[in-house]
Protein backbone atom coordinates (compact mmCIF):
# COMPACT_ATOMS: atom_id res chain seq x y z
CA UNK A 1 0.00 0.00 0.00
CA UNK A 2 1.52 3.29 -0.72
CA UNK A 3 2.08 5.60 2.20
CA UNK A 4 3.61 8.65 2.54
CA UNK A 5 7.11 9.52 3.06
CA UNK A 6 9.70 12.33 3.83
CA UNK A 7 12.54 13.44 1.69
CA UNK A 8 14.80 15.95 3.17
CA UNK A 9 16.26 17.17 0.09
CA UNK A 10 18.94 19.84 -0.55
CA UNK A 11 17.79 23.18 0.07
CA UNK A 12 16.96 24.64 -3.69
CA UNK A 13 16.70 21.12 -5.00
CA UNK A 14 13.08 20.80 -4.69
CA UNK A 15 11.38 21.20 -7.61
CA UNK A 16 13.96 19.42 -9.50
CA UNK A 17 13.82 16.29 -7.47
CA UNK A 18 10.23 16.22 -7.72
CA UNK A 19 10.53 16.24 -11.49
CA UNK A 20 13.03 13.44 -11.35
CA UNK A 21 11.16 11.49 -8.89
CA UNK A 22 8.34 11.97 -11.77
CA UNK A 23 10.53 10.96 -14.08
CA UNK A 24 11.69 7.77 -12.28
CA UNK A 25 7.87 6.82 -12.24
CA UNK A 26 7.00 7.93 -8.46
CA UNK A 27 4.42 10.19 -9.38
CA UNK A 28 2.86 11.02 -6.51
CA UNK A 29 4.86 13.94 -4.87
CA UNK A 30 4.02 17.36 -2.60
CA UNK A 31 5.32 20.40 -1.95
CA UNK A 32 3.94 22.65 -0.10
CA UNK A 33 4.04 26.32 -0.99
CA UNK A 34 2.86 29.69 0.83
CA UNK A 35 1.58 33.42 -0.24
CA UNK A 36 4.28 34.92 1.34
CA UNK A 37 3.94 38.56 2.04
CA UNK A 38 7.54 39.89 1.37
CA UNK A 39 8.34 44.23 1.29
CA UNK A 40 9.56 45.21 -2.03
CA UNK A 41 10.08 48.99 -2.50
CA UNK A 42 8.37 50.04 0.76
CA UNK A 43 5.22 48.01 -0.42
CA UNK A 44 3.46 44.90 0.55
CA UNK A 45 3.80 42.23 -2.00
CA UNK A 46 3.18 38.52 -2.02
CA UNK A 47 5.55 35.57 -3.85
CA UNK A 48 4.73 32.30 -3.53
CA UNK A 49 7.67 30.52 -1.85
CA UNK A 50 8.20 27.22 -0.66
CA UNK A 51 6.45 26.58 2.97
CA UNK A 52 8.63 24.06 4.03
CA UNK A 53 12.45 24.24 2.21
CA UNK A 54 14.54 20.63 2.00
CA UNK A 55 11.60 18.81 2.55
CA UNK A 56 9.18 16.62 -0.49
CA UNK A 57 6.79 14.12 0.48
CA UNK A 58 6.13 11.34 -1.73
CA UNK A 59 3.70 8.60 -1.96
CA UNK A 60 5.94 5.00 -2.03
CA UNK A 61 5.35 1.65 -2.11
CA UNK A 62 7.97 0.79 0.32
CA UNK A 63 9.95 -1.92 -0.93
CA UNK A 64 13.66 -2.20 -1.72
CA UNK A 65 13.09 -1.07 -5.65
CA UNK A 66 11.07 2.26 -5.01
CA UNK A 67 13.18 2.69 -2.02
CA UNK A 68 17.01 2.71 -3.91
CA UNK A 69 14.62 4.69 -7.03
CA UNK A 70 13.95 7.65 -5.04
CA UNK A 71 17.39 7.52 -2.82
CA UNK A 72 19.30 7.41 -5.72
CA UNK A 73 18.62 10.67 -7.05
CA UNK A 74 21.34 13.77 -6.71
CA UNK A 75 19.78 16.27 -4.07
CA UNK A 76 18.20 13.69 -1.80
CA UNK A 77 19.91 13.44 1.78
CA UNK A 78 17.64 11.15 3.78
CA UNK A 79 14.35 9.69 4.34
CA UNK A 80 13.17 10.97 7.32
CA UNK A 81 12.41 8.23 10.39
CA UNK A 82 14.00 7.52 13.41
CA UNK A 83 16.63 5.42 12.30
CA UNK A 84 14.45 3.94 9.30
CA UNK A 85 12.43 5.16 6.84
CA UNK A 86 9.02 5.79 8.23
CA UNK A 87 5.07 6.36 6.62
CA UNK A 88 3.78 9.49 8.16
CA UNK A 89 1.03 8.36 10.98
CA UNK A 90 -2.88 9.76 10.08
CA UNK A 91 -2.62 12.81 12.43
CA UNK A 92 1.02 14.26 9.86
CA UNK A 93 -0.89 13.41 6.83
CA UNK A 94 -3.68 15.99 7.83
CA UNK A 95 -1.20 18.30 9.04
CA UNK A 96 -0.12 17.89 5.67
CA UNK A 97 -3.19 18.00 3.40
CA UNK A 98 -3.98 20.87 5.74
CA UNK A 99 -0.63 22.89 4.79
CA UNK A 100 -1.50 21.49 1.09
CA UNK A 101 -4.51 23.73 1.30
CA UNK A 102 -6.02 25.30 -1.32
CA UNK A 103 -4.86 24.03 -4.79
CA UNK A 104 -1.29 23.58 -3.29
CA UNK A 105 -0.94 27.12 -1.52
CA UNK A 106 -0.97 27.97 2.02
CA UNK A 107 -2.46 31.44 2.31
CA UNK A 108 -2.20 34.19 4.90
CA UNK A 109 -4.23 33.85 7.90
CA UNK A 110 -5.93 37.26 9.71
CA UNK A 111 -5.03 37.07 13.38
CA UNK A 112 -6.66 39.68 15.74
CA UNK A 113 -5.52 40.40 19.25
CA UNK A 114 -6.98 40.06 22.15
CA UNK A 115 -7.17 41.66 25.85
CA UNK A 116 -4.86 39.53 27.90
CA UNK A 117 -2.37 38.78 25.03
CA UNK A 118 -4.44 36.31 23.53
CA UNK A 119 -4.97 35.42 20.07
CA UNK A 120 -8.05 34.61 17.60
CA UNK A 121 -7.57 33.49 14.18
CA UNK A 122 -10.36 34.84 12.07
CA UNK A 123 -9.63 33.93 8.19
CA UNK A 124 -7.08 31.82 6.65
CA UNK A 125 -5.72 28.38 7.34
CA UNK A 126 -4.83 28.91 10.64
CA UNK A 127 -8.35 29.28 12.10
CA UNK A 128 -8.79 26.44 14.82
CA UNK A 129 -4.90 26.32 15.11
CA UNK A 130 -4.16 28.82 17.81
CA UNK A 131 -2.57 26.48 20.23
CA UNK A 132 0.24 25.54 17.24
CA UNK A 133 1.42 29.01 16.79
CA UNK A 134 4.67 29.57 18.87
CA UNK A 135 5.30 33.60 18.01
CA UNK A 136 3.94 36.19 16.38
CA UNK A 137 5.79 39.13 14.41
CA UNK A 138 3.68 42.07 13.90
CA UNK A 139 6.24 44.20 11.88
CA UNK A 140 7.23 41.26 9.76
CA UNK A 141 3.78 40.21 9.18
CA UNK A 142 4.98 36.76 10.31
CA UNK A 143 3.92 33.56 12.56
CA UNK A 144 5.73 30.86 13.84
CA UNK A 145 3.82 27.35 13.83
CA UNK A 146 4.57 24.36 15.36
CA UNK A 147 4.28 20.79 14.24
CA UNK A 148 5.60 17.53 13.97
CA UNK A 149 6.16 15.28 10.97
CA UNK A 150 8.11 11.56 11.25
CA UNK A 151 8.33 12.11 14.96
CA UNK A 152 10.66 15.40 14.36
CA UNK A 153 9.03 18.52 16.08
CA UNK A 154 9.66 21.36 13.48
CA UNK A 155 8.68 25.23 13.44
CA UNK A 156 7.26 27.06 10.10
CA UNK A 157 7.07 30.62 9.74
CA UNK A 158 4.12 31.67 7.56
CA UNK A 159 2.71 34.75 7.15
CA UNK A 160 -0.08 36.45 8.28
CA UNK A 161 -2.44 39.55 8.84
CA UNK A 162 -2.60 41.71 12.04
CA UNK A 163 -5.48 43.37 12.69
């Protein structure tokens, strides 16, 4: 059954990986990418940029052939797995369907502050996800989420709007 695995890849190496994984026949690959809200000229733009850099998840049949088809290609480090390759458990593969979002881009979220230095998520894909976020950054227009994925706790920074 195929499941899905992690990559850690070569920063700057994903896209071509994931078009030689394609190539080698493992079609089913994902990497997430963001709405990133960058300053350019004193404006407000947004780029799309990679959410998570060094990392591509890929569905795999786990067996010795798929296995040495994917390592074998220039840019991949590791699969990630404590000490072995391992499928990501049901609760990482929402986490990553979730950061899929919407046709492949994770979009800004609107978070509103609270009396008491609380927070409330009113648009975007954080909504419901309050507990995950780790810091805030006003004046960047950033947040910094926390998750796990293969049993390795990582932080993202997304953006976001304050209001």
């Amino acid at each position: 059954m195929r499941e899905i695995y992690v990559l850690q890849v070569m920063s700057g190496m994903e896209l071509a990986v994931e078009e030689k994984l394609k190539h080698e026949g493992l079609t089913g690959t994902i990497i997430p990418m963001e709405e990133r809200l960058e300053r350019f000229r004193g404006d407000w733009i947004t780029r799309k940029r990679l959410l998570m850099p060094g990392y591509v998840f890929v569905y795999i049949d786990m067996n010795t052939k798929e296995y040495y088809k994917a390592w074998n290609i220039p840019g991949v480090i590791r699969f990630l797995g404590a000490g072995r390759p391992s499928a990501l458990s049901e609760d990482e593969k929402m986490q990553i369907f979730w950061l899929y979002g919407d046709g492949g881009l994770f979009k800004p979220s609107t978070i509103r502050g609270k009396p008491g230095g609380q927070i409330e998520v009113t648009d975007g894909p954080l909504v419901g996800h309050e507990k995950d976020i780790v810091k805030l950054d006003r004046h960047r227009k950033k947040a910094k989420v926390r998750m796990t994925f293969s049993g390795e706790p990582i932080e993202l920074t997304v953006s976001a709007y304050f209001v």
